[in-house]
PDB file of N, CA and C in Angstrom:
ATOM      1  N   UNK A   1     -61.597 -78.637  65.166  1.00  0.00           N
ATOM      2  CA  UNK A   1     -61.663 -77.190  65.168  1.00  0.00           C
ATOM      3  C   UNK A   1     -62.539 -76.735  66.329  1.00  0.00           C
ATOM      4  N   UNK A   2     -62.949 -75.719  66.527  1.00  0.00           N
ATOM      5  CA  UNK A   2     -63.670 -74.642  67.367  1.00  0.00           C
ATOM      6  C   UNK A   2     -65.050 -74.633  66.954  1.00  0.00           C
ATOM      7  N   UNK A   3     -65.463 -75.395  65.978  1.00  0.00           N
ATOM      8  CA  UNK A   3     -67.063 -74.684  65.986  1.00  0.00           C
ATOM      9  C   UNK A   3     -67.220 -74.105  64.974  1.00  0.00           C
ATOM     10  N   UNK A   4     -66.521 -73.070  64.493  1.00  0.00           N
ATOM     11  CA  UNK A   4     -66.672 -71.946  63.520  1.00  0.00           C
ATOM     12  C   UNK A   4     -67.077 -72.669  62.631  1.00  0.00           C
ATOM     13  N   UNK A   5     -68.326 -71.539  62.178  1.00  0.00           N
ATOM     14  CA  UNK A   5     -69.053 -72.169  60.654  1.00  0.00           C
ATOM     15  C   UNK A   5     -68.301 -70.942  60.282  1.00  0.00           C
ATOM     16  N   UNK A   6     -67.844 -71.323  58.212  1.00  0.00           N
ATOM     17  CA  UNK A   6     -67.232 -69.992  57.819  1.00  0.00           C
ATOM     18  C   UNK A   6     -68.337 -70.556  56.387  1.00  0.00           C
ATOM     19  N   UNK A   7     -68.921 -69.126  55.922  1.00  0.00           N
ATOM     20  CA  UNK A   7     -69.958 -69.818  54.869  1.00  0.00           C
ATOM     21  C   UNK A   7     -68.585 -69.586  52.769  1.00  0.00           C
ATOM     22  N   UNK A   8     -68.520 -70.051  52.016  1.00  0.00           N
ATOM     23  CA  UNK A   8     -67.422 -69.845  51.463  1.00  0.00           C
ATOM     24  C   UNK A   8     -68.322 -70.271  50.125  1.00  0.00           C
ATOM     25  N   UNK A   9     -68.508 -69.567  48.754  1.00  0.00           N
ATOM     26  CA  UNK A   9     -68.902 -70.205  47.845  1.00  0.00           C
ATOM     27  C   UNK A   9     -68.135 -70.916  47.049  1.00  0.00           C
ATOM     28  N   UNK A  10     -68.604 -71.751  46.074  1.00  0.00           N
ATOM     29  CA  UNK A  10     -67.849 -72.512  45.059  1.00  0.00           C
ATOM     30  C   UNK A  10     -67.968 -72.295  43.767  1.00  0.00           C
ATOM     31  N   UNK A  11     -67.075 -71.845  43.117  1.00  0.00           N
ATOM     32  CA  UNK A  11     -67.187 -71.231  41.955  1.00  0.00           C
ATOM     33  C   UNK A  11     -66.785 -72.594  40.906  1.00  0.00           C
ATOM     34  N   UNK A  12     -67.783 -72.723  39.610  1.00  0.00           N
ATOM     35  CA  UNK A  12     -66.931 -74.112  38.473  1.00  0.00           C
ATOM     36  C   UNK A  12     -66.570 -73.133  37.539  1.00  0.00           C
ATOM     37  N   UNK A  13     -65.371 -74.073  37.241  1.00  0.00           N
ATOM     38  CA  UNK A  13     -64.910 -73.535  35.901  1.00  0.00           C
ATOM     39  C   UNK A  13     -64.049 -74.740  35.102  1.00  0.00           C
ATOM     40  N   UNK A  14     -64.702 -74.823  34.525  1.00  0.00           N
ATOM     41  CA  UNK A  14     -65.144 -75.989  33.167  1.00  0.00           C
ATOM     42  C   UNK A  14     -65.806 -77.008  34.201  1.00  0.00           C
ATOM     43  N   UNK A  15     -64.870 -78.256  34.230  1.00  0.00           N
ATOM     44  CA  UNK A  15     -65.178 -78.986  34.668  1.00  0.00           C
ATOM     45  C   UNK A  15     -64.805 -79.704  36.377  1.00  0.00           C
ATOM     46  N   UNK A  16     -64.392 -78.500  36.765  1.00  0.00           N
ATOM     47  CA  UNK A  16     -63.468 -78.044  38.466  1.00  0.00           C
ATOM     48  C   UNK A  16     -64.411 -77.394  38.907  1.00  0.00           C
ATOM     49  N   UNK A  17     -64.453 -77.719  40.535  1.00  0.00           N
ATOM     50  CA  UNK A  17     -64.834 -76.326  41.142  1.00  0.00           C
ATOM     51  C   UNK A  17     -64.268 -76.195  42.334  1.00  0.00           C
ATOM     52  N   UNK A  18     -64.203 -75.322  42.498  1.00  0.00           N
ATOM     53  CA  UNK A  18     -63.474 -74.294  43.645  1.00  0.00           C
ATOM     54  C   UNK A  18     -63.472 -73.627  44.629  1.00  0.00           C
ATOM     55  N   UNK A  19     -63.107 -73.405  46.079  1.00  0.00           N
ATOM     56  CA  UNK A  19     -64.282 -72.486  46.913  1.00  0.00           C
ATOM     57  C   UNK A  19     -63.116 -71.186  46.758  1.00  0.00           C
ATOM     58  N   UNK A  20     -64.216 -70.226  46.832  1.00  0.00           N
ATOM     59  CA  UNK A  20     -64.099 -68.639  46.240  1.00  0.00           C
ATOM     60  C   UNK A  20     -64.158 -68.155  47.281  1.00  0.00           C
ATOM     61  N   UNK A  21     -65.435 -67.257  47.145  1.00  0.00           N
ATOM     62  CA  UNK A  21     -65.689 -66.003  47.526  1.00  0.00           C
ATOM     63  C   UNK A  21     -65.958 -66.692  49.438  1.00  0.00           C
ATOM     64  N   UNK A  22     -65.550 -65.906  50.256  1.00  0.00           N
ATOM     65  CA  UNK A  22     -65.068 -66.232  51.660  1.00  0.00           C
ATOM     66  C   UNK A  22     -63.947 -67.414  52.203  1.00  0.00           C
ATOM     67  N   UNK A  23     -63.124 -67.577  50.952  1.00  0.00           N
ATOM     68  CA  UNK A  23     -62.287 -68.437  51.355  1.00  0.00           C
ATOM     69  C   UNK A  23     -61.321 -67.586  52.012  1.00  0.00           C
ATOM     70  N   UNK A  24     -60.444 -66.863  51.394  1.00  0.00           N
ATOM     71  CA  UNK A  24     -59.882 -66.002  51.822  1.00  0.00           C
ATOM     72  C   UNK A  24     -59.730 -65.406  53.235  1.00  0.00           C
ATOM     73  N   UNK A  25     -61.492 -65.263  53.862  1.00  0.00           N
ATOM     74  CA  UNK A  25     -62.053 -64.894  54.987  1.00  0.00           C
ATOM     75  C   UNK A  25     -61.643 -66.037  55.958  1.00  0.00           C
ATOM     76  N   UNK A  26     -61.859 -67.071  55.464  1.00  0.00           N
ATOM     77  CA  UNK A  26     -61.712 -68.155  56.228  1.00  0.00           C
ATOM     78  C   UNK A  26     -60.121 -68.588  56.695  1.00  0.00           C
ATOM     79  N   UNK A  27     -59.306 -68.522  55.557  1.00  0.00           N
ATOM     80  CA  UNK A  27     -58.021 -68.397  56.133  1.00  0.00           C
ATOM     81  C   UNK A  27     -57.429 -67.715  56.800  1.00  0.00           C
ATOM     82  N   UNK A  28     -57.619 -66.610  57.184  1.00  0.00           N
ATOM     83  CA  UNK A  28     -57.345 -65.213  57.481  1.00  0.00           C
ATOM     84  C   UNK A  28     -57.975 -65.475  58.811  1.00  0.00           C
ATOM     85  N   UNK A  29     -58.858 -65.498  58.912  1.00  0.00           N
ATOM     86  CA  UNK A  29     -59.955 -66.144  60.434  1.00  0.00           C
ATOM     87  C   UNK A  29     -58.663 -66.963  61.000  1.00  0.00           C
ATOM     88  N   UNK A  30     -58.616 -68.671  60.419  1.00  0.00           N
ATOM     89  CA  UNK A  30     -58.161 -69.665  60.972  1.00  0.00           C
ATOM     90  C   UNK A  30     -56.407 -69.382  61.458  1.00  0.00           C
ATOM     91  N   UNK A  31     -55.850 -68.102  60.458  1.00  0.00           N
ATOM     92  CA  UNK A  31     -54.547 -67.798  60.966  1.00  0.00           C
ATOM     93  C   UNK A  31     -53.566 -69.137  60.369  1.00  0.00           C
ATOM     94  N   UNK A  32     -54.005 -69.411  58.844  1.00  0.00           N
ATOM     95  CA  UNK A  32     -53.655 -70.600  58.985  1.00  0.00           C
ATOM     96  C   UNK A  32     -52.089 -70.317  57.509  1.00  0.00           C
ATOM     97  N   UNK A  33     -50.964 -70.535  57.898  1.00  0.00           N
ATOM     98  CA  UNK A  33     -49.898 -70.343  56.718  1.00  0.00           C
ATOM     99  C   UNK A  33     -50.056 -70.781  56.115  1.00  0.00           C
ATOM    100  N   UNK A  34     -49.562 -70.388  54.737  1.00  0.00           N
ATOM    101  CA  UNK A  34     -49.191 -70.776  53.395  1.00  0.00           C
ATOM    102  C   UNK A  34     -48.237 -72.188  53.336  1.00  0.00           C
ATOM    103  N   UNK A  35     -49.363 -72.915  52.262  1.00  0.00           N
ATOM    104  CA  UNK A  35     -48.773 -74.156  52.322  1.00  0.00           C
ATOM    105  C   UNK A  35     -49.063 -75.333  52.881  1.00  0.00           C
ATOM    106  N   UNK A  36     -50.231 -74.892  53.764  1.00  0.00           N
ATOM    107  CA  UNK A  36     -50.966 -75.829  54.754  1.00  0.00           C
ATOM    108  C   UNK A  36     -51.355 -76.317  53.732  1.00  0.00           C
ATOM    109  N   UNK A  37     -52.022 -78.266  54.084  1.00  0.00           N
ATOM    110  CA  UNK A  37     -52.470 -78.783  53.898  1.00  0.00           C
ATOM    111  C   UNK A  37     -54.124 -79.010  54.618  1.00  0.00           C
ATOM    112  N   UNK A  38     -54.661 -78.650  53.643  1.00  0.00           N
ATOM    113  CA  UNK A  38     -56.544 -78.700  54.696  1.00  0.00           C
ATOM    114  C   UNK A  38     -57.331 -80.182  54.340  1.00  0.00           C
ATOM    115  N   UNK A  39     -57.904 -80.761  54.639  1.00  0.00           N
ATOM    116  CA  UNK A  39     -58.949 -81.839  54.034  1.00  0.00           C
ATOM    117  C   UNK A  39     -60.333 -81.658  54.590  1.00  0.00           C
ATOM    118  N   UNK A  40     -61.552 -81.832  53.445  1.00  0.00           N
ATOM    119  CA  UNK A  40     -62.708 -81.554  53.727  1.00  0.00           C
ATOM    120  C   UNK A  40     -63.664 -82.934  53.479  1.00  0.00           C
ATOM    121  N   UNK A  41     -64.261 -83.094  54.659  1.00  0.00           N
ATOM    122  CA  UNK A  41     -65.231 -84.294  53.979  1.00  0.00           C
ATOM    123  C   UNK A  41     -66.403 -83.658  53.578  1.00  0.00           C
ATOM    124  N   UNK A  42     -67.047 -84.013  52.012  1.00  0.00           N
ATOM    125  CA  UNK A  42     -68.114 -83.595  51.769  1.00  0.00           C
ATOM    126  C   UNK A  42     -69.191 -84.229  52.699  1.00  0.00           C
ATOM    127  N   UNK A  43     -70.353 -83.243  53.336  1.00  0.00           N
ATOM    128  CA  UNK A  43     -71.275 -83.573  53.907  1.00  0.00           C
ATOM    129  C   UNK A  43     -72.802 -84.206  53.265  1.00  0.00           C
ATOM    130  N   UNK A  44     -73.300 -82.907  52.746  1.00  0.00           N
ATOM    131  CA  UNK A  44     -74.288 -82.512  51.630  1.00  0.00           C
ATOM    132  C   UNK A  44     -74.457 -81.654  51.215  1.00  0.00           C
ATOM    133  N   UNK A  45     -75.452 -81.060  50.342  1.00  0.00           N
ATOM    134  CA  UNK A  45     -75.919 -80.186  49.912  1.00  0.00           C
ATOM    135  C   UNK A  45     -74.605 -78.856  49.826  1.00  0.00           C
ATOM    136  N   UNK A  46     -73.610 -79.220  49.504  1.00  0.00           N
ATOM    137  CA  UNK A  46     -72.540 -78.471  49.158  1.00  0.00           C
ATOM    138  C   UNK A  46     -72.017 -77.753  50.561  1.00  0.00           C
ATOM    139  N   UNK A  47     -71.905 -78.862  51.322  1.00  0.00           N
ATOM    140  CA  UNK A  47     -71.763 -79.058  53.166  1.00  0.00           C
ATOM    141  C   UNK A  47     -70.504 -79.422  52.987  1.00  0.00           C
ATOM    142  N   UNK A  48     -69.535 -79.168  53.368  1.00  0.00           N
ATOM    143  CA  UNK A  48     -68.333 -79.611  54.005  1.00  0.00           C
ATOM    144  C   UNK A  48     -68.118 -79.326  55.094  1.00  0.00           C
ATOM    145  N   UNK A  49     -67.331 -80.534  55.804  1.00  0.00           N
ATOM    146  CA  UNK A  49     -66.529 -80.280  56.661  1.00  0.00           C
ATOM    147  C   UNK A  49     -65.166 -80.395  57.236  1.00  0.00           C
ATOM    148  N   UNK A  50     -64.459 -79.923  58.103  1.00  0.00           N
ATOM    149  CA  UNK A  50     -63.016 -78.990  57.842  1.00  0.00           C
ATOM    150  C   UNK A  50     -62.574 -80.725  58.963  1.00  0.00           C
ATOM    151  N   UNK A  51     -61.501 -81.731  58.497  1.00  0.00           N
ATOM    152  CA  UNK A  51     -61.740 -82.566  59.281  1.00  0.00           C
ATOM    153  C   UNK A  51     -59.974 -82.651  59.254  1.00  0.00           C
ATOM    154  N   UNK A  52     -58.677 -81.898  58.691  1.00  0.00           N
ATOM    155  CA  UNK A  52     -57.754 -82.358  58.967  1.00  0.00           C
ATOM    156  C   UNK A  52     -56.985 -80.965  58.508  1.00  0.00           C
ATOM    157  N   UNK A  53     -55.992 -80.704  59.273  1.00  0.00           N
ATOM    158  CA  UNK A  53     -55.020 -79.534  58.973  1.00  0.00           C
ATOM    159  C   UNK A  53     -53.547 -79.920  59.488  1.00  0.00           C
ATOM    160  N   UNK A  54     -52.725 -79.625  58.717  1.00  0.00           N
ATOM    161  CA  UNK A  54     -51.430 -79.747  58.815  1.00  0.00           C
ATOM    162  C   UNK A  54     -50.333 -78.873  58.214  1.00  0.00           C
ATOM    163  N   UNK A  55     -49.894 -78.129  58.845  1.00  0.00           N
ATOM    164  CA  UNK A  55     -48.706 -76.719  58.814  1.00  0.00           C
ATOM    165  C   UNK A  55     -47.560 -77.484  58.458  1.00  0.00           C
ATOM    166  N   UNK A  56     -47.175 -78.178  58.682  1.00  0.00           N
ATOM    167  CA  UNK A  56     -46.228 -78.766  58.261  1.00  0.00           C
ATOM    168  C   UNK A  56     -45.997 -80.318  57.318  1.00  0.00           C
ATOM    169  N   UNK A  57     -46.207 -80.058  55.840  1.00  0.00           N
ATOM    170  CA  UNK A  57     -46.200 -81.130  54.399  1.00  0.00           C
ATOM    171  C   UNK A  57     -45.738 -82.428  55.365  1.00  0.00           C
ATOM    172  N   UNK A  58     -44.235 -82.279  55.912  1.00  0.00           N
ATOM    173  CA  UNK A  58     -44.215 -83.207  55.831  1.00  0.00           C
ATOM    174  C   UNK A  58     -44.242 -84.285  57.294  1.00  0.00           C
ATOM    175  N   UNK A  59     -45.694 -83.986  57.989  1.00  0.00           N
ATOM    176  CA  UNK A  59     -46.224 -84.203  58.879  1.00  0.00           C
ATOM    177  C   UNK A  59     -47.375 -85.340  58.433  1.00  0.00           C
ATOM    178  N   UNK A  60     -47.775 -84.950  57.323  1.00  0.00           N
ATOM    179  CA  UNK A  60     -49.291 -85.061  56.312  1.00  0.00           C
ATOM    180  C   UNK A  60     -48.572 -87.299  56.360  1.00  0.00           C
ATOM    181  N   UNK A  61     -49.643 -87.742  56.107  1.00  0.00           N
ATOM    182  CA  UNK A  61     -49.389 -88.851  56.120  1.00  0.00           C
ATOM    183  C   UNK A  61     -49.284 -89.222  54.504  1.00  0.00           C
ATOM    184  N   UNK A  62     -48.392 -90.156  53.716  1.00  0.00           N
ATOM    185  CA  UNK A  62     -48.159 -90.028  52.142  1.00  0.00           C
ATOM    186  C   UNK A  62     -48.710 -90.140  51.708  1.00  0.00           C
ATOM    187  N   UNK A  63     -50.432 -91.150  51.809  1.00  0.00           N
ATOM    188  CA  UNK A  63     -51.363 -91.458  50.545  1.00  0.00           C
ATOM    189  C   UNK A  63     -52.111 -90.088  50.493  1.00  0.00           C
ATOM    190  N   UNK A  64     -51.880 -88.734  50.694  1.00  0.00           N
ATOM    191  CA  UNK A  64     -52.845 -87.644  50.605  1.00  0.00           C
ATOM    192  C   UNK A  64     -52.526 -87.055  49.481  1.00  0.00           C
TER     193      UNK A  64
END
């Protein structure tokens, strides 16, 4: 990617959690379609980072 930090919270619910509130922002930013595939490596402290994108499923390699 470019750099961009996008800050995005994570909401649980039960036993899931989820990023919420600035996700939205973040897609909308990245210009990125419906359907994409994203992958995040957890960093720390509820750190991720944005390490794989693919617009097209069946581009994505199969064990994902």
């Amino acid at each position: 990617m470019d750099g961009r930090i996008f800050t995005v919270k994570i909401r649980k619910v039960g036993s899931s959690y989820f990023f919420h509130d600035g996700w939205s922002n973040m897609i909308q930013s990245l210009i990125l379609p419906k359907n994409s595939l994203l992958l995040f490596q957890y960093e720390s402290s509820l750190t991720f980072r944005f390490i794989y994108f693919y617009q097209d499923l069946a581009l994505a390699q199969a064990d994902f």
